[in-house]
N, C-alpha and C. Protein backbone atom coordinates (compact mmCIF):
# COMPACT_ATOMS: atom_id res chain seq x y z
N UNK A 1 141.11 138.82 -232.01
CA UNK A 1 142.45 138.27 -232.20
C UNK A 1 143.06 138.88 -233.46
N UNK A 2 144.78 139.03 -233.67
CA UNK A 2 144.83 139.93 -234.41
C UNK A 2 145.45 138.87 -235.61
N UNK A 3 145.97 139.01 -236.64
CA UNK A 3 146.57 137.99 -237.60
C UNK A 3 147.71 137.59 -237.39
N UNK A 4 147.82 136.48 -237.71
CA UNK A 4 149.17 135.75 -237.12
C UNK A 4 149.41 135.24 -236.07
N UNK A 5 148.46 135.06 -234.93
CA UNK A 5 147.81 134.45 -233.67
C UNK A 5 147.63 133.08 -234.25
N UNK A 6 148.48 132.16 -233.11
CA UNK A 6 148.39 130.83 -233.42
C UNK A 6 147.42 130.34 -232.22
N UNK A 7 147.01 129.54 -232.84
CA UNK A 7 145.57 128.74 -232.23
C UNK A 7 145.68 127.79 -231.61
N UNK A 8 144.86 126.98 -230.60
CA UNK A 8 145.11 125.45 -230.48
C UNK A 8 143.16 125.58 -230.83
N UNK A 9 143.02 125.03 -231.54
CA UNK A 9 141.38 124.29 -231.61
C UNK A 9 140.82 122.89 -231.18
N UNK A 10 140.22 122.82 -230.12
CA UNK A 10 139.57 121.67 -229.57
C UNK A 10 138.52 121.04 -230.77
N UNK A 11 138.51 119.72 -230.24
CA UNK A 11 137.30 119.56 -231.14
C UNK A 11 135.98 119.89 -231.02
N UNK A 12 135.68 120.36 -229.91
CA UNK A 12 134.25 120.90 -229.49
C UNK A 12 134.30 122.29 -230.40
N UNK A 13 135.44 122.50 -230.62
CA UNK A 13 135.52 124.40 -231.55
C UNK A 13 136.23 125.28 -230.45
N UNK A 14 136.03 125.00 -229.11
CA UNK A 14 137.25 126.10 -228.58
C UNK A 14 138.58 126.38 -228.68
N UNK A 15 138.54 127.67 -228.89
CA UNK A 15 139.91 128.11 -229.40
C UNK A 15 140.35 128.74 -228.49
N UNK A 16 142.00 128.24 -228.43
CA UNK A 16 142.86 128.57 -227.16
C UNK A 16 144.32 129.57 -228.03
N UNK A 17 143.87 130.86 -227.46
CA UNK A 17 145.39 131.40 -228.22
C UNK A 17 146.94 131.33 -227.70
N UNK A 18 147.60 131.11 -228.65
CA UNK A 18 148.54 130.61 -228.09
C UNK A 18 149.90 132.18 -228.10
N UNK A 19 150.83 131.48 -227.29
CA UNK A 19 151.88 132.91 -227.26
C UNK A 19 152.48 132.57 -228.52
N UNK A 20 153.58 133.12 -228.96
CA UNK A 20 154.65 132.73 -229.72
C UNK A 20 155.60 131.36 -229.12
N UNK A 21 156.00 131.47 -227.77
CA UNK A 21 156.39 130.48 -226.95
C UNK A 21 155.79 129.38 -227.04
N UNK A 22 154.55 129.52 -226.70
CA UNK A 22 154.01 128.11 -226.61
C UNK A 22 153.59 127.54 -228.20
N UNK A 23 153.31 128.22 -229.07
CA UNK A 23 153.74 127.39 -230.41
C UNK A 23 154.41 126.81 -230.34
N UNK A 24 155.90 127.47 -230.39
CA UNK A 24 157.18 126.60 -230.53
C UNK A 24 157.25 125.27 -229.93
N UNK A 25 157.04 125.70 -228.49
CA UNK A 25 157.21 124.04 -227.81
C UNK A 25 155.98 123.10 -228.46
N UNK A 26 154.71 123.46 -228.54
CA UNK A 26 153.24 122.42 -229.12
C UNK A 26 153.95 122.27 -230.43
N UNK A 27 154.38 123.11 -231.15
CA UNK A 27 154.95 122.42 -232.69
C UNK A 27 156.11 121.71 -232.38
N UNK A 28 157.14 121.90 -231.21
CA UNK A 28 157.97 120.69 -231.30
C UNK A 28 157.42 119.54 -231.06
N UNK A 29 156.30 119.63 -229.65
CA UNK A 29 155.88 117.94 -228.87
C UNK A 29 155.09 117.50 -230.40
N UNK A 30 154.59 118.50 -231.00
CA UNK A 30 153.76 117.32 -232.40
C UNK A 30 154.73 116.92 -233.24
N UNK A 31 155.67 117.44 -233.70
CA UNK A 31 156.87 117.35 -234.55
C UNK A 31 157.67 116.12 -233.75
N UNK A 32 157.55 115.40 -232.50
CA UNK A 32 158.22 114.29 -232.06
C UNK A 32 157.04 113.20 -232.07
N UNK A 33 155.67 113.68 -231.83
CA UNK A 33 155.35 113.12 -231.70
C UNK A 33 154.44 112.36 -233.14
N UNK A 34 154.83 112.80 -234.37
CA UNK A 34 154.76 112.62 -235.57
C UNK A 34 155.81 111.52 -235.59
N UNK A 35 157.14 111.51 -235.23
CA UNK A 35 158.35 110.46 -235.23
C UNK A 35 157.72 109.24 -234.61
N UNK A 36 157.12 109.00 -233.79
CA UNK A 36 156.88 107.96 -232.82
C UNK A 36 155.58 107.44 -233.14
N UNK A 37 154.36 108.37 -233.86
CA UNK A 37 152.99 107.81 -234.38
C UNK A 37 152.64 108.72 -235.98
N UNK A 38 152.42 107.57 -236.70
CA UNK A 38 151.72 108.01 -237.70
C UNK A 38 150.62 107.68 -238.14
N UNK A 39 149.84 108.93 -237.56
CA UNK A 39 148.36 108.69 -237.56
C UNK A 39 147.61 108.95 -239.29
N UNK A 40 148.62 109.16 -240.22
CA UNK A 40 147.51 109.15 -241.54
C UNK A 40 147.74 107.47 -241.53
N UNK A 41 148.22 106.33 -241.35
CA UNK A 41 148.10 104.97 -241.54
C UNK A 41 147.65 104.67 -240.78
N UNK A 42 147.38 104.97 -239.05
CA UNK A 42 147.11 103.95 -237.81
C UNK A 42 148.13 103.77 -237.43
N UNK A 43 149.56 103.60 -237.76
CA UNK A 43 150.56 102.66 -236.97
C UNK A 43 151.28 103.21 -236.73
N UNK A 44 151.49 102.53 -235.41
CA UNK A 44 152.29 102.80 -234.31
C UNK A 44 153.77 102.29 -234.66
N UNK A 45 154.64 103.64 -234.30
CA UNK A 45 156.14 103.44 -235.04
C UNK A 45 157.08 103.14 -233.58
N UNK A 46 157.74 102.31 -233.85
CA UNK A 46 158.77 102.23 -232.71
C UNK A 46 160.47 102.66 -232.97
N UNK A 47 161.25 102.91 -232.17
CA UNK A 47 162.59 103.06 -232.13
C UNK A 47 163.05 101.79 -232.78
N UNK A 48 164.69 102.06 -233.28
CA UNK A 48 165.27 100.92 -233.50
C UNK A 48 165.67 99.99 -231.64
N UNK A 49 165.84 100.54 -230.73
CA UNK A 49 166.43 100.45 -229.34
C UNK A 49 164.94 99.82 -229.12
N UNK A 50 163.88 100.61 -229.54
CA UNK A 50 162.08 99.54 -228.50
C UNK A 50 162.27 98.48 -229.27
N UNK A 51 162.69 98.44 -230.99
CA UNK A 51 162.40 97.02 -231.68
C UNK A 51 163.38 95.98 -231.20
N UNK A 52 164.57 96.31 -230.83
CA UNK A 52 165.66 95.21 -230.37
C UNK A 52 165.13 94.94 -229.11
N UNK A 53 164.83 95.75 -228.20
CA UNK A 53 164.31 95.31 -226.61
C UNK A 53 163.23 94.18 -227.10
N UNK A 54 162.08 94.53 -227.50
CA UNK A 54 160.70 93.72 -227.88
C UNK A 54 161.45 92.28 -228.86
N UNK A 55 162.47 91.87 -229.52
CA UNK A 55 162.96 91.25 -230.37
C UNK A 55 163.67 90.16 -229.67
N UNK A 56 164.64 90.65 -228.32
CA UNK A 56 165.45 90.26 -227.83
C UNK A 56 166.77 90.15 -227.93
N UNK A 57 167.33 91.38 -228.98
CA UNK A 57 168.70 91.18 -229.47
C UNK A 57 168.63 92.65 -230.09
N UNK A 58 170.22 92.70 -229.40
CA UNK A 58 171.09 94.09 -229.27
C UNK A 58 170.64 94.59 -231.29
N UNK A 59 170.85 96.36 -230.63
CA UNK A 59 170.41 97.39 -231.55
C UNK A 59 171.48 97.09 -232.69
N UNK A 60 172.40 96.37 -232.64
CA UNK A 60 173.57 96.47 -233.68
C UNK A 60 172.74 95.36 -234.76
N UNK A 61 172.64 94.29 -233.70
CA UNK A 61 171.77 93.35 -234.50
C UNK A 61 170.59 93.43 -234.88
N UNK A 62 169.80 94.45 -234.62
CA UNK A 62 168.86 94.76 -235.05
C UNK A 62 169.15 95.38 -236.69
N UNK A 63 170.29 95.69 -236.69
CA UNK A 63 170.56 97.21 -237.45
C UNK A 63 171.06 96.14 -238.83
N UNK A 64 171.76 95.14 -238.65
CA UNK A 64 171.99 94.37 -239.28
C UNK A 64 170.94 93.36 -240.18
N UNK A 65 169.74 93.17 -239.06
CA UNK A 65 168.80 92.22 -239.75
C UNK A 65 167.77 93.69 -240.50
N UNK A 66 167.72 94.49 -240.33
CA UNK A 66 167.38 95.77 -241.40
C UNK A 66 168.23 96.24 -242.33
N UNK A 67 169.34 95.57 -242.24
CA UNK A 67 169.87 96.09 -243.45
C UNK A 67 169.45 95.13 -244.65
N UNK A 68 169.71 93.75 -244.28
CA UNK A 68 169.56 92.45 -245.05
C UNK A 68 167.78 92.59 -245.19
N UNK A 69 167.20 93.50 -245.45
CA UNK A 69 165.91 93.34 -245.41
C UNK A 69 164.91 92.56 -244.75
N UNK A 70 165.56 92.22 -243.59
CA UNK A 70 164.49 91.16 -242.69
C UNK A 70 163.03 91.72 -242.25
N UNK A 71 162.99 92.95 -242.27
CA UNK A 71 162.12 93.86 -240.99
C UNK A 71 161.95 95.62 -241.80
N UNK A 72 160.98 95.47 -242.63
CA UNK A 72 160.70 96.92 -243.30
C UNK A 72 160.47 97.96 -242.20
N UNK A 73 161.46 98.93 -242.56
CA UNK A 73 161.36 100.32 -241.67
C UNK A 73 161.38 101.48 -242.56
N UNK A 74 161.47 102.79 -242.06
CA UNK A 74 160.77 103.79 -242.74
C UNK A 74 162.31 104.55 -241.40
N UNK A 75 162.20 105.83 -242.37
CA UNK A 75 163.32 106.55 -241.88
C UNK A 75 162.17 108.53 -241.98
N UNK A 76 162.28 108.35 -240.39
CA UNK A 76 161.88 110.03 -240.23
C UNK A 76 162.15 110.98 -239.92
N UNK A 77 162.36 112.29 -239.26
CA UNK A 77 162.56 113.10 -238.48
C UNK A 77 163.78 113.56 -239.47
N UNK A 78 164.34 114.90 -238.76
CA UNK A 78 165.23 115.52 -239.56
C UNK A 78 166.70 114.84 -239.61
N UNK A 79 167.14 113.89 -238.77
CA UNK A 79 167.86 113.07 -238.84
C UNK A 79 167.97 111.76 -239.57
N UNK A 80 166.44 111.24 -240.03
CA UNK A 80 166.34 110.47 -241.00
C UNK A 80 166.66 108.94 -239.75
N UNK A 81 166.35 109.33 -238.55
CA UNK A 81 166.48 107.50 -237.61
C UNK A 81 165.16 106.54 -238.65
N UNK A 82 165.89 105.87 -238.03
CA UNK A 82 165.10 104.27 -239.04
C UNK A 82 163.17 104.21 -237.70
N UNK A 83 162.64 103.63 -238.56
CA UNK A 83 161.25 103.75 -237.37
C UNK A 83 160.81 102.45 -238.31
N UNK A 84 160.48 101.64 -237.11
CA UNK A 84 159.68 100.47 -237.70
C UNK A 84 158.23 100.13 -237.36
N UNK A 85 157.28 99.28 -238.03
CA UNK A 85 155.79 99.58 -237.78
C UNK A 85 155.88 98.40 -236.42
N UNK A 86 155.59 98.61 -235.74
CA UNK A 86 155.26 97.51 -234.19
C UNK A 86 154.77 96.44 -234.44
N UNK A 87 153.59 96.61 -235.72
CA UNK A 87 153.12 94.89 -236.18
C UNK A 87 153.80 94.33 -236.91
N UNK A 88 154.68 95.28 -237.72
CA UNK A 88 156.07 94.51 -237.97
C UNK A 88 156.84 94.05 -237.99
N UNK A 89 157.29 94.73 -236.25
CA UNK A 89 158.09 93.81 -235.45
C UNK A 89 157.31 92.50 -234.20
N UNK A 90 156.26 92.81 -234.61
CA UNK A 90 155.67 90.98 -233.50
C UNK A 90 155.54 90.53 -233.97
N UNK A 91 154.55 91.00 -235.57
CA UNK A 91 154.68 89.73 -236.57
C UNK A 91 155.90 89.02 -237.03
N UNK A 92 157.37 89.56 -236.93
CA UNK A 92 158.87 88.93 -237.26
C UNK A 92 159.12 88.25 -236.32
N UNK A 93 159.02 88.79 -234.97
CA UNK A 93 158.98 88.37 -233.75
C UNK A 93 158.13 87.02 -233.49
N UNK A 94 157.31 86.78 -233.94
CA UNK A 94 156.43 85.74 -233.69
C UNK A 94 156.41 84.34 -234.86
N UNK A 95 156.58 85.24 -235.98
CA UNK A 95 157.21 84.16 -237.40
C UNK A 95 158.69 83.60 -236.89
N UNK A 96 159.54 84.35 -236.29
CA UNK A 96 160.89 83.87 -235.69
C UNK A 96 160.91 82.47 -234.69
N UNK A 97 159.60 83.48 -233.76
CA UNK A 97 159.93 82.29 -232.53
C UNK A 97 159.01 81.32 -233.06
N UNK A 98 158.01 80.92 -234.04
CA UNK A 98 157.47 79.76 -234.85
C UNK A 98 158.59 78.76 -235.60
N UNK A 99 159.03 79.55 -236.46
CA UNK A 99 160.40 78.55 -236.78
C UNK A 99 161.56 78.39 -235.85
N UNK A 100 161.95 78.55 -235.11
CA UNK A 100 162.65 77.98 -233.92
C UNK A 100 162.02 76.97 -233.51
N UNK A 101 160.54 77.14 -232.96
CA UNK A 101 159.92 75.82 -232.51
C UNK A 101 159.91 74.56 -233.03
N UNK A 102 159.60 75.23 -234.76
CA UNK A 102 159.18 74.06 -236.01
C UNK A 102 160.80 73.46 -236.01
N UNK A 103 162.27 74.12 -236.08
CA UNK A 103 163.63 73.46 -235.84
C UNK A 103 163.72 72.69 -234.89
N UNK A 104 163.02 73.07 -233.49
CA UNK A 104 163.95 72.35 -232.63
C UNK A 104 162.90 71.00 -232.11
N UNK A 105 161.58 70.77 -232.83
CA UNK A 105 160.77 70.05 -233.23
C UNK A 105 161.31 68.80 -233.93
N UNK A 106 162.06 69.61 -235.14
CA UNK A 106 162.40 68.25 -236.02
C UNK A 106 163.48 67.83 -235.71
N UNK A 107 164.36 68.63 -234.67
CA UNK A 107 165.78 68.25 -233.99
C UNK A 107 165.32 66.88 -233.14
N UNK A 108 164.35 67.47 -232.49
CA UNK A 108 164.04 66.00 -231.52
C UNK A 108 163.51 64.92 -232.27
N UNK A 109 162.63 64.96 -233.38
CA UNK A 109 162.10 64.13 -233.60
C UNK A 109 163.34 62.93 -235.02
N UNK A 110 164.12 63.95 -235.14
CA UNK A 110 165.44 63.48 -235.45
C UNK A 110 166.41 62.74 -234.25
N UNK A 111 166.44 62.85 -233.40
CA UNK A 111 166.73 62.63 -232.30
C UNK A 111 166.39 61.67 -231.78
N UNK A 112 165.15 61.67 -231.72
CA UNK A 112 164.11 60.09 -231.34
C UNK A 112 164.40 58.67 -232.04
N UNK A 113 164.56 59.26 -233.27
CA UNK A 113 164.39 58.02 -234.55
C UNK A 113 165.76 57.73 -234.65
N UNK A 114 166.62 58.27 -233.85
CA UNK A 114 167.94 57.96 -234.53
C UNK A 114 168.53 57.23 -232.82
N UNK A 115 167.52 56.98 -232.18
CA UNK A 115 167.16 56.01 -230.59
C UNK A 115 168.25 57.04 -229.66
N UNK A 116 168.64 58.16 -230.06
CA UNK A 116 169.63 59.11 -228.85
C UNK A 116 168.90 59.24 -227.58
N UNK A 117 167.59 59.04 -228.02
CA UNK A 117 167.25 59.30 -225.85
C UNK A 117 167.41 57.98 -225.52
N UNK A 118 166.99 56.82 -225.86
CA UNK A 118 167.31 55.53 -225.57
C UNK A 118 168.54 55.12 -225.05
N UNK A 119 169.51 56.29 -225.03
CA UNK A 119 171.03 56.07 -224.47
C UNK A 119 170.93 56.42 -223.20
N UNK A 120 171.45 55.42 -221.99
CA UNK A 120 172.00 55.51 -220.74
C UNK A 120 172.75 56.82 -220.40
N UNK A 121 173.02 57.49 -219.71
CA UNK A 121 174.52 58.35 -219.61
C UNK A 121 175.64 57.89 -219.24
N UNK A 122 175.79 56.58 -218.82
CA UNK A 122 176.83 55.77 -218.45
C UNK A 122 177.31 55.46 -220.25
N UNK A 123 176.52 55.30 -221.64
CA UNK A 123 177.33 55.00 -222.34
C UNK A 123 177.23 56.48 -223.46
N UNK A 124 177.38 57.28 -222.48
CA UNK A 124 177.73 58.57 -223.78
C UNK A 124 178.61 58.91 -223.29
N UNK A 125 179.84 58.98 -223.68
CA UNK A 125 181.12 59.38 -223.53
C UNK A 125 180.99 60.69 -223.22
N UNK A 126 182.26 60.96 -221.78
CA UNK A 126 182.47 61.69 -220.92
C UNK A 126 181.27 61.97 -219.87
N UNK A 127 180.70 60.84 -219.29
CA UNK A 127 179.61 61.31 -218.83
C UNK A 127 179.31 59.93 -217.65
N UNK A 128 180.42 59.04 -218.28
CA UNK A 128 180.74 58.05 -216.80
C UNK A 128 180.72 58.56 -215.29
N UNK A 129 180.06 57.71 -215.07
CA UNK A 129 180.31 58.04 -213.12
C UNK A 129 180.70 57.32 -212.87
């Protein structure tokens, strides 16, 4: 092989030479695929669009609760898009839907004590038959 021959190396040690062509494209798919995983930490990076899908609320609002520091993200690629860690977003995701529960917990139990289920629907206004 002569110098300047780009390689792919297996881990067994076989070496696969590569064209000039196929560099380019293997250094782009690693160069995206550096955006989406960063393997010197372990973690798995998601889009701002996968974190709002997995969250349940639109990318604007996503974009918003990252600005206000809700949800630490990291900004990569030559465009600098925002990338957030995935246990970052279930752990927010899951601390979220915990306090919702723990609110709508003390809503009822506010609710109870203050005898509102104890009401008929015949005497809660607008609700006569």
């Amino acid at each position: 092989m002569t110098a300047g021959t780009a390689l792919l190396i297996a881990p067994d040690g076989e070496a696969i030479a590569l064209t000039e062509e196929m560099y380019r494209v293997a250094l782009a798919a690693i160069r995206k695929l550096e955006v989406e995983y960063d393997s010197s930490e372990d973690q798995t990076l998601v889009t701002t669009g996968q974190a709002a899908r997995i969250l349940g609320v639109s990318r604007q609002t996503l974009n918003r609760m990252l600005d206000a520091g809700e949800i630490p993200y990291r900004r990569n690629g030559a465009n600098h898009h925002r990338r957030l860690d995935l246990a970052d977003v279930l752990r927010f995701r899951d601390t979220s839907f915990q306090s919702r529960r723990d609110s709508l917990d003390q809503m009822r139990t506010a609710a109870s004590e203050a005898g509102l289920y104890d009401i008929e629907d015949e005497e809660i206004p607008g609700t006569a038959k």
